[in-house]
Protein backbone atom coordinates (compact mmCIF):
# COMPACT_ATOMS: atom_id res chain seq x y z
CA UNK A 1 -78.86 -3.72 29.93
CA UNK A 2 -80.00 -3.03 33.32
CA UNK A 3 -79.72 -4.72 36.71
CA UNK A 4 -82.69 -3.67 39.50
CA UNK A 5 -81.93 -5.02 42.84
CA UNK A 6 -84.70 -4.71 45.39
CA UNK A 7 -85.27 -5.98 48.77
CA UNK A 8 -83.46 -4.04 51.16
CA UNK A 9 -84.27 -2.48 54.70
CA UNK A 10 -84.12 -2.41 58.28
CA UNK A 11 -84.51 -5.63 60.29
CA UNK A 12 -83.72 -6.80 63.90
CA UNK A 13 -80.39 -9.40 64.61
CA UNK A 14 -81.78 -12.41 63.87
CA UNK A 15 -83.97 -11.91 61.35
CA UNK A 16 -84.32 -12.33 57.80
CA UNK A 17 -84.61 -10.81 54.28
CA UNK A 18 -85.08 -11.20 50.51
CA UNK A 19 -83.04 -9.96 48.16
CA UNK A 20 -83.90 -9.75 44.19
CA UNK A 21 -81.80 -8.84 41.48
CA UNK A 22 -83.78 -8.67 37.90
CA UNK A 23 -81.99 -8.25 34.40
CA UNK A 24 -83.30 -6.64 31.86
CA UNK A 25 -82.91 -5.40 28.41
CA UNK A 26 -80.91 -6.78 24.98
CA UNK A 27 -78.93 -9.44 26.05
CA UNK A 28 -78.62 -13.42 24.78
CA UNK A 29 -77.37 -15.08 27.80
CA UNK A 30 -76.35 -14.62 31.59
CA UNK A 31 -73.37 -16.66 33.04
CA UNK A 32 -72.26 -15.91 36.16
CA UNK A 33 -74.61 -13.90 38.66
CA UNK A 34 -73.03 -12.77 42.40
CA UNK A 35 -74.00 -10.50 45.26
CA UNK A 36 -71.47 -7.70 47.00
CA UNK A 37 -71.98 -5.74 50.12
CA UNK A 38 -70.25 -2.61 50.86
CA UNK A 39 -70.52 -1.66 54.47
CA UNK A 40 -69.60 1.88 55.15
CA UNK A 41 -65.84 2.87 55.48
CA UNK A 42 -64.77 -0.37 54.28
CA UNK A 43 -64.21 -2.12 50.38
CA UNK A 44 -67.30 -3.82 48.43
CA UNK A 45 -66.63 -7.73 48.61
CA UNK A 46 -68.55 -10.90 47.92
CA UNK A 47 -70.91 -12.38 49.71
CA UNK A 48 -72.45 -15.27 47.29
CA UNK A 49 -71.98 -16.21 43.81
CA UNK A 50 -74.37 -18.68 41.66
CA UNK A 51 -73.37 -20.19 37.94
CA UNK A 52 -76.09 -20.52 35.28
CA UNK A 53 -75.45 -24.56 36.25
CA UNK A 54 -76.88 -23.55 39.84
CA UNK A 55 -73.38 -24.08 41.25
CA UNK A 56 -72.79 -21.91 44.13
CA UNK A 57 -69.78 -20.57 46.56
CA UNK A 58 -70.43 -17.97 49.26
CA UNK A 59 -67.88 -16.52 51.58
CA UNK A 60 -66.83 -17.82 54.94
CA UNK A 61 -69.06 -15.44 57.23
CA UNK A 62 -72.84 -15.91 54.99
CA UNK A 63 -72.51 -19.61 54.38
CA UNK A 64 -74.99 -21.76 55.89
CA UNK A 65 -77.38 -18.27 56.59
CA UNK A 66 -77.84 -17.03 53.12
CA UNK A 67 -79.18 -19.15 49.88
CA UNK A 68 -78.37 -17.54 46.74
CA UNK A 69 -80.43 -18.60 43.03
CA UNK A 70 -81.72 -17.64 40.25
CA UNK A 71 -84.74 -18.40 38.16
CA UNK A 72 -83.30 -18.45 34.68
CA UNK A 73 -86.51 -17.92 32.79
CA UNK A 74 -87.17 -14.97 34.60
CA UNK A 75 -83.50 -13.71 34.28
CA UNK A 76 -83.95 -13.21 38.23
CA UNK A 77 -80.97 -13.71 41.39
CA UNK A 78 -82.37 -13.91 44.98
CA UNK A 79 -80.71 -14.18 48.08
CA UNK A 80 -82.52 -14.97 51.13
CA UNK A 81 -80.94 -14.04 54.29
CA UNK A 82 -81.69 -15.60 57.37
CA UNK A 83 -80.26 -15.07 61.00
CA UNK A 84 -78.94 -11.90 60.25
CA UNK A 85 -76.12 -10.11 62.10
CA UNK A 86 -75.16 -6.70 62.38
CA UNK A 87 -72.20 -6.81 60.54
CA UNK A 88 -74.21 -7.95 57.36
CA UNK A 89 -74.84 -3.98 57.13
CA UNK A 90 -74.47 -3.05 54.04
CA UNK A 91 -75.62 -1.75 50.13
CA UNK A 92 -75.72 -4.79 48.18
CA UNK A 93 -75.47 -4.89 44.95
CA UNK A 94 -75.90 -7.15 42.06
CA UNK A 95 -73.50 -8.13 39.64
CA UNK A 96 -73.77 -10.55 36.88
CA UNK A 97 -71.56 -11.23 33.10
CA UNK A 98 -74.05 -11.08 30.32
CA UNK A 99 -73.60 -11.73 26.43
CA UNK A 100 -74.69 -8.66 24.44
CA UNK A 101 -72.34 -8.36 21.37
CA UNK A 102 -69.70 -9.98 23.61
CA UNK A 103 -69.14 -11.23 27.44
CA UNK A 104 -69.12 -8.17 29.90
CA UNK A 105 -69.67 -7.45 33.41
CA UNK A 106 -72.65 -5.41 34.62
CA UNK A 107 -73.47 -3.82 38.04
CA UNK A 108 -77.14 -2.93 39.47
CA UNK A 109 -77.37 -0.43 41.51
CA UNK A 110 -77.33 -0.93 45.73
CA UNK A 111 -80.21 -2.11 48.18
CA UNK A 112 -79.68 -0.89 51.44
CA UNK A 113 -79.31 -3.30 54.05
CA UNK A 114 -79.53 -2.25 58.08
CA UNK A 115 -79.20 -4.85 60.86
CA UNK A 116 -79.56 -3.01 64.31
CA UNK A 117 -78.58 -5.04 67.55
């Protein structure tokens, strides 16, 4: 099982980006898929979590500038982020639980994102 994010780069305060996380491999099912950040110096923590229902929760600082979903049949996350601050300046990385033999957790690995002022 394998989780690709893409997406990442430099971009000026205010503007926006695309993030994509695909899954791939032997797997039945995905339940819960989420997006961390991990600025530098500091702990990895959520930014935006989305159910296979579509139900979503995002933290404090993201919500009502980034959208997370998915596109079940293509076993794909997004996150577009709009109005973008510096402090969104980060690696993100994907995360998501997915049934192989049993329920486990899986990380991608990062996408760099840069906000400059």
């Amino acid at each position: 099982v394998q989780l690709q994010a893409s997406g990442g780069g430099l971009v000026q305060a205010g503007g926006s980006l695309n993030l994509s996380c695909v899954a791939s491999g032997n797997f039945i099912a995905i339940h819960r898929m989420s997006w961390y950040r991990q600025a530098p110096g500091k702990q990895r923590q959520l930014v935006a979590s989305i159910m296979h229902s579509g139900a979503t929760d995002y933290r404090d600082s993201v919500r009502g500038r980034f959208i997370i979903s998915r596109d079940n049949a293509k076993n794909t996350m997004y996150l577009q982020m709009d109005n973008l601050k510096p402090e969104d300046t980060g690696v993100y990385y994907c995360n998501a639980d997915l049934r192989t033999n049993s329920w486990n957790n899986f990380w991608g690995q990062g996408t760099l994102v840069t906000v400059s002022s």
